[in-house]
N, C-alpha and C. Protein backbone atom coordinates (compact mmCIF):
# COMPACT_ATOMS: atom_id res chain seq x y z
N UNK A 1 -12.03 -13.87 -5.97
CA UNK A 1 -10.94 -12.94 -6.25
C UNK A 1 -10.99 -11.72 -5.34
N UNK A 2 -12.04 -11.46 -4.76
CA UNK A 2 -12.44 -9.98 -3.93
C UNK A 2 -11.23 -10.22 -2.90
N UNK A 3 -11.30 -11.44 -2.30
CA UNK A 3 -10.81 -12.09 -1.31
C UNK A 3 -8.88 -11.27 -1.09
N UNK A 4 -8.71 -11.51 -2.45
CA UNK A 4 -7.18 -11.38 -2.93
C UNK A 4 -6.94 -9.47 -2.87
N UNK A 5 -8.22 -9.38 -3.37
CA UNK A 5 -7.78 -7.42 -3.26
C UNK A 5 -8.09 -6.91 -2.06
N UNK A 6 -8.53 -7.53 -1.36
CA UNK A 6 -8.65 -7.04 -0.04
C UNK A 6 -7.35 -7.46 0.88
N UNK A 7 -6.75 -8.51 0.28
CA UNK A 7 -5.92 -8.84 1.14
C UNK A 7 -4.60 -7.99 0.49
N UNK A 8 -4.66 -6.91 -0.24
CA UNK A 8 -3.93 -6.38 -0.82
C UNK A 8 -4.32 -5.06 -0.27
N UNK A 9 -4.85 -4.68 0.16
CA UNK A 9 -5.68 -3.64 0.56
C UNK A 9 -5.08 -3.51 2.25
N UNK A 10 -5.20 -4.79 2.78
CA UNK A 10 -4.40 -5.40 4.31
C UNK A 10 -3.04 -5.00 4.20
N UNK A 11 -2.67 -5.51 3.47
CA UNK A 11 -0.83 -5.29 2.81
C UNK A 11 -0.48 -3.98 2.56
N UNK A 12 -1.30 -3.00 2.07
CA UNK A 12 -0.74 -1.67 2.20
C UNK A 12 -1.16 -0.97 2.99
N UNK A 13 -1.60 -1.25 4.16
CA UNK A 13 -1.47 -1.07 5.34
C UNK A 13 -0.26 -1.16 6.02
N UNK A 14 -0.37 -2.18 6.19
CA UNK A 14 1.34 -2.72 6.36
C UNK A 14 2.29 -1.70 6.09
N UNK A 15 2.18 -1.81 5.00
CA UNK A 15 3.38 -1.41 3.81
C UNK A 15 3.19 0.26 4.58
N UNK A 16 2.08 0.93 4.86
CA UNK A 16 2.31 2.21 5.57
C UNK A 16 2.85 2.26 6.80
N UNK A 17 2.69 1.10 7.49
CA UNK A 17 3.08 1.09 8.89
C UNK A 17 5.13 0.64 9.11
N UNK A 18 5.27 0.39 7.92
CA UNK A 18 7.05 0.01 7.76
C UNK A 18 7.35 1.53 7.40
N UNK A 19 7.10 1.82 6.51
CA UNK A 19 7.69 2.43 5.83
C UNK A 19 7.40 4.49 6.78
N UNK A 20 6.40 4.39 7.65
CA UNK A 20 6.66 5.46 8.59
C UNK A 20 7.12 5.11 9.50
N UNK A 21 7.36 3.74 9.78
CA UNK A 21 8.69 3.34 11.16
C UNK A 21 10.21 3.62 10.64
N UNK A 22 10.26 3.22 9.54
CA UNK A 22 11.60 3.49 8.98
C UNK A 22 11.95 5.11 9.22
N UNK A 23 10.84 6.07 9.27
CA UNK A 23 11.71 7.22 9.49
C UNK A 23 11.25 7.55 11.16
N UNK A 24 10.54 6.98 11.60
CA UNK A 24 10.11 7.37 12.75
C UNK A 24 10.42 6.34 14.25
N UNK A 25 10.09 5.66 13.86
CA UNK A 25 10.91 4.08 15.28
C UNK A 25 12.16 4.84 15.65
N UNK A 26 12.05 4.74 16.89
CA UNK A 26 13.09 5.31 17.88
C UNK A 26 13.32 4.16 19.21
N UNK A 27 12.21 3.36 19.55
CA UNK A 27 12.33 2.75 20.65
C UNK A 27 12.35 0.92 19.87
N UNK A 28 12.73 -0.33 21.07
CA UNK A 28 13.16 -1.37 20.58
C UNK A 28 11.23 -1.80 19.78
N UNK A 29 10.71 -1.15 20.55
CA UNK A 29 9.17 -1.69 20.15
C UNK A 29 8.50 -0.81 18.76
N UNK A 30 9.09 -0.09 18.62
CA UNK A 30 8.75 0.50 17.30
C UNK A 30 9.41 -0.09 16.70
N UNK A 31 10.64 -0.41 16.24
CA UNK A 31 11.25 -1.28 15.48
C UNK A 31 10.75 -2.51 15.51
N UNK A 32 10.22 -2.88 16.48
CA UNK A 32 9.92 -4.49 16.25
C UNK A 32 8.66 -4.26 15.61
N UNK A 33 7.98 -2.93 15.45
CA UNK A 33 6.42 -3.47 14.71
C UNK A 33 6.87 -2.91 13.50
N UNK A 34 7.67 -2.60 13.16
CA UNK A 34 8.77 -2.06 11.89
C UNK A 34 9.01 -2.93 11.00
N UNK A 35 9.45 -4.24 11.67
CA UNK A 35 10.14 -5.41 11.32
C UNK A 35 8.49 -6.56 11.02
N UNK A 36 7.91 -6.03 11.81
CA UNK A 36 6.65 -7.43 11.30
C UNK A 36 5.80 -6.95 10.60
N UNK A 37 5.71 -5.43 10.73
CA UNK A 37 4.61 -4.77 9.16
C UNK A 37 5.42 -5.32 7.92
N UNK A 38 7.01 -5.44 7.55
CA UNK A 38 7.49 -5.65 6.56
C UNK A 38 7.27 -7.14 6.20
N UNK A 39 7.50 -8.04 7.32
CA UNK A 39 7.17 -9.08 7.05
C UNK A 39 5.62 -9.62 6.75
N UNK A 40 4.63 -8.58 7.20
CA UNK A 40 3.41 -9.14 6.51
C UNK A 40 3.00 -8.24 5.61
N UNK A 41 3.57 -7.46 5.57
CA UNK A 41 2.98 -6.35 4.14
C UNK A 41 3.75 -7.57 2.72
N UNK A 42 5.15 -7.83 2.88
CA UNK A 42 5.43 -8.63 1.73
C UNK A 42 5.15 -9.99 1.40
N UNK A 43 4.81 -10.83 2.83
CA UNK A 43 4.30 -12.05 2.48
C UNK A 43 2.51 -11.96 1.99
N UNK A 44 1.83 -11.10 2.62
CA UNK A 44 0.73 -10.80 1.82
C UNK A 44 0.67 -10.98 0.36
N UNK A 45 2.01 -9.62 0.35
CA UNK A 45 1.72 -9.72 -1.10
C UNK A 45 2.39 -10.83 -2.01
N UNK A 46 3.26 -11.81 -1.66
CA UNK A 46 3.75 -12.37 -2.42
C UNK A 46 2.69 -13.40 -2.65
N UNK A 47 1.88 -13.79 -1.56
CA UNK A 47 0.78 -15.25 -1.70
C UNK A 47 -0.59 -14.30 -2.84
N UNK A 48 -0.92 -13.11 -2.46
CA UNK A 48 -1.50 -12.97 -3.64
C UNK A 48 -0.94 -13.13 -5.15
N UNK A 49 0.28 -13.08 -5.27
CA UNK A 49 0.59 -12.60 -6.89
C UNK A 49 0.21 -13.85 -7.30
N UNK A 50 0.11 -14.82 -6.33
CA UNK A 50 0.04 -16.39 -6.76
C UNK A 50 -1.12 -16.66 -7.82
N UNK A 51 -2.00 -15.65 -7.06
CA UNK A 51 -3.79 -15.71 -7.67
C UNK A 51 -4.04 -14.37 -8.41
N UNK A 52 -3.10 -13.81 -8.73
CA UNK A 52 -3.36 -12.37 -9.74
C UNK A 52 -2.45 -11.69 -10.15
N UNK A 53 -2.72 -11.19 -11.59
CA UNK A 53 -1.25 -10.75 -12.73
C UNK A 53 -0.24 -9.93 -11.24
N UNK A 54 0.76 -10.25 -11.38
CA UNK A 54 1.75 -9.66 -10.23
C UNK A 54 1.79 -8.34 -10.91
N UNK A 55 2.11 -7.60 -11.93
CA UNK A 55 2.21 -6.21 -12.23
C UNK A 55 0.90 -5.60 -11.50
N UNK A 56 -0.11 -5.71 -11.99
CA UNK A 56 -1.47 -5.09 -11.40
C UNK A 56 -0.90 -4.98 -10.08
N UNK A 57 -0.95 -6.20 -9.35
CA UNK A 57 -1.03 -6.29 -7.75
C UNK A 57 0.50 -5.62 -7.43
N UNK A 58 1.48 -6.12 -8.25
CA UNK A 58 1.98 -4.63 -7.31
C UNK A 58 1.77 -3.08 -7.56
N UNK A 59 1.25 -2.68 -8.44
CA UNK A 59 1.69 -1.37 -8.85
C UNK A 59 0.19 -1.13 -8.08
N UNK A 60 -0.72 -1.48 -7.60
CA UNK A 60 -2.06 -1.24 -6.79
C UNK A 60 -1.50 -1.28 -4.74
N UNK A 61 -0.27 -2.12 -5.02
CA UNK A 61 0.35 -2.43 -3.58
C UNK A 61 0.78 -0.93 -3.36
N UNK A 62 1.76 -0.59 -4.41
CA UNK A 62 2.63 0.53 -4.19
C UNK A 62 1.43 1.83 -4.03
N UNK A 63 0.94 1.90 -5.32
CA UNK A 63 0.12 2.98 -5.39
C UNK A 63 -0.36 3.64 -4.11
N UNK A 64 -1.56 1.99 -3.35
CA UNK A 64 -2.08 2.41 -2.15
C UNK A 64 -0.81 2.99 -1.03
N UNK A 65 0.34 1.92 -1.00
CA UNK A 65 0.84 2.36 0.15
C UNK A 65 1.13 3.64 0.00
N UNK A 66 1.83 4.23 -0.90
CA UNK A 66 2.32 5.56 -1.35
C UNK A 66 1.28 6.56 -0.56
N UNK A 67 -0.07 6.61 -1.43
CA UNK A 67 -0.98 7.52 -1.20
C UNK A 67 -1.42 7.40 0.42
N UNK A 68 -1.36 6.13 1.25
CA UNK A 68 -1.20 6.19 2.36
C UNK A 68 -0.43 6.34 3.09
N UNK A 69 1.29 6.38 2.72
CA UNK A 69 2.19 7.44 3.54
C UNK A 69 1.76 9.11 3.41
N UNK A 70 1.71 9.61 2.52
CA UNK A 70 1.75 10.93 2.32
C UNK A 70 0.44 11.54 3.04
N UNK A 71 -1.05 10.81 2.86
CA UNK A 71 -1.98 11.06 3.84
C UNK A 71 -1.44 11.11 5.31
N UNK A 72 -0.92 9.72 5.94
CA UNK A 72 -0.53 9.31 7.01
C UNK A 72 0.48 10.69 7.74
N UNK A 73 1.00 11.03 6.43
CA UNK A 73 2.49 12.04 7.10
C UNK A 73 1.32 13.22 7.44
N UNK A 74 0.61 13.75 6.60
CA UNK A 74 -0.21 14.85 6.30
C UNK A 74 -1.37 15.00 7.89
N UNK A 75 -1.93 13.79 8.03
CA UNK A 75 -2.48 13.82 9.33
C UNK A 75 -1.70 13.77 10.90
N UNK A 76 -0.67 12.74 10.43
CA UNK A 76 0.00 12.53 12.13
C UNK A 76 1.03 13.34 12.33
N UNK A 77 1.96 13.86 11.22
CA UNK A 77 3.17 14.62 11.31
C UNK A 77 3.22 15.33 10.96
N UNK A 78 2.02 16.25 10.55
CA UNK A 78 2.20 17.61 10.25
C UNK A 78 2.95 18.17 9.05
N UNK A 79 2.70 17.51 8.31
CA UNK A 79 3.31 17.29 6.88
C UNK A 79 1.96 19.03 5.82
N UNK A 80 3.09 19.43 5.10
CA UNK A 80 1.68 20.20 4.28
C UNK A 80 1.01 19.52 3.54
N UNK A 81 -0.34 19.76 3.52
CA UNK A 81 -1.02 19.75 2.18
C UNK A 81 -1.74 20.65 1.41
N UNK A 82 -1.11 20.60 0.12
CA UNK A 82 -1.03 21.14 -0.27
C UNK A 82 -2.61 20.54 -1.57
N UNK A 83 -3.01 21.99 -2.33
CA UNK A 83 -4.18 21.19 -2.98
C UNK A 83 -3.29 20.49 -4.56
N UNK A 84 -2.17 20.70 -4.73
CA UNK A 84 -2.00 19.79 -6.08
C UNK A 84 -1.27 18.68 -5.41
N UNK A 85 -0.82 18.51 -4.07
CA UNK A 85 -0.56 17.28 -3.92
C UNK A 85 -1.84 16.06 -3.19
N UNK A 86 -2.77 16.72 -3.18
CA UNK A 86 -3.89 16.31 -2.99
C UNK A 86 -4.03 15.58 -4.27
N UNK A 87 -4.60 16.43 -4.99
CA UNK A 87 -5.11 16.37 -6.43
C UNK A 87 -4.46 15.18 -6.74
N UNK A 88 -2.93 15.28 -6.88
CA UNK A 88 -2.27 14.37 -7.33
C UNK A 88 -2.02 12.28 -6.79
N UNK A 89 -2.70 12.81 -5.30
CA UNK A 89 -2.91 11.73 -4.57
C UNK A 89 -4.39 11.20 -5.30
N UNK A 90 -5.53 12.00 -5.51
CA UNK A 90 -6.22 11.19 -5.99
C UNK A 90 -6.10 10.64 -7.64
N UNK A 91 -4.99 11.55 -8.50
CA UNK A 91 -4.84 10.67 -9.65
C UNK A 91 -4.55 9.37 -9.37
N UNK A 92 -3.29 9.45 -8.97
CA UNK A 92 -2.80 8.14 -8.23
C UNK A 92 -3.95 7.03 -7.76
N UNK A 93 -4.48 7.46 -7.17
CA UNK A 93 -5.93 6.09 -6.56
C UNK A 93 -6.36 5.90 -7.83
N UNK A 94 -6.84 7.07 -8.26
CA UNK A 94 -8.60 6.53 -9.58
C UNK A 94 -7.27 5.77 -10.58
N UNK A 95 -5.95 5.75 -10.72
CA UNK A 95 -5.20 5.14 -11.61
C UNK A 95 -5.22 3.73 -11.09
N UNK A 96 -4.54 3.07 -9.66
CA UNK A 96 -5.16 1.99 -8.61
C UNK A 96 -6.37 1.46 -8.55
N UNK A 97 -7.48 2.40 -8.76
CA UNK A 97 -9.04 1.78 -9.54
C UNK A 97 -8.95 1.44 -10.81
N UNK A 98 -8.43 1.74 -11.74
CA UNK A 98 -8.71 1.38 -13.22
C UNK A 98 -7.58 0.29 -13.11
N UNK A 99 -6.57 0.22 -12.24
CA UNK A 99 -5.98 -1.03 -12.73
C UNK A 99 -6.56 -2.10 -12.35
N UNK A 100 -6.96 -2.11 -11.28
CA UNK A 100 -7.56 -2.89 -10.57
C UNK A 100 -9.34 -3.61 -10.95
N UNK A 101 -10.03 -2.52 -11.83
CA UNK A 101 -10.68 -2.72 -13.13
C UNK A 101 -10.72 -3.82 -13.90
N UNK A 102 -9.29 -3.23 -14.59
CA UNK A 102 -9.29 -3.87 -15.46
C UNK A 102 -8.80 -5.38 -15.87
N UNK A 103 -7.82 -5.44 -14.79
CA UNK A 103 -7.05 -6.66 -14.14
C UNK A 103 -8.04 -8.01 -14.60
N UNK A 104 -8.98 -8.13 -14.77
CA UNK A 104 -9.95 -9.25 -14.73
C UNK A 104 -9.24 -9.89 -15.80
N UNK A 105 -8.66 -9.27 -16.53
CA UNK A 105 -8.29 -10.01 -18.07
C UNK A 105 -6.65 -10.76 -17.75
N UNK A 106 -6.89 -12.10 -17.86
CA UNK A 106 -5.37 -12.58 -17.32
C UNK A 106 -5.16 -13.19 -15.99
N UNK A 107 -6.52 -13.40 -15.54
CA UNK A 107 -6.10 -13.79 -14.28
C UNK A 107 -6.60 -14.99 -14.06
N UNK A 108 -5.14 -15.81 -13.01
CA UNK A 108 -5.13 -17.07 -12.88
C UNK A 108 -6.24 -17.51 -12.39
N UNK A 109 -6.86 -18.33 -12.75
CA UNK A 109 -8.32 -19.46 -12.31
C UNK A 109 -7.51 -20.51 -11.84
């Protein structure tokens, strides 16, 4: 199963790399890595839900990507940070840890 959260872990990667092209791609080659982060951030995740409760795995998909745009903006674009949106980035994770916890219960063998 490690196998599956890591490859979920791969996927919101992804999922950061679309979703700061969407405001940032300007040239045909930023768009094109625009277009294939989306396509492997969601096929990732769709072959995991196969092997784990799909709520968990997405709301751990979103979570990460989330907390990795707003880092991502915060380091490359000069975005503020601020300490309660900090703070609030790590509720967000340790919430992504406990789901991810607890997930054991329900999952496809």
């Amino acid at each position: 199963m490690a196998k599956y959260w890591l490859s979920i872990i791969l996927a919101s990667f992804f999922e950061v790399g679309w979703v700061i092209g969407l405001k940032h791609a300007t040239t045909p080659l930023e768009w094109a890595a625009t277009v294939v982060s989306i396509i492997i951030s969601f096929t990732v995740l769709i072959k995991v839900c196969n092997h784990l409760p799909v709520g968990t795995v997405y709301a751990v998909f979103v979570g990460l990507g989330t907390a990795g745009t707003v880092v991502t903006d915060i380091v490359l674009f000069d975005q503020s940070a601020s300490v309660i949106k900090l703070i609030l980035i790590a509720v967000l994770l340790v919430g992504v840890i406990g789901l991810k916890l607890v997930s054991g219960e329900g999952e496809k063998q």
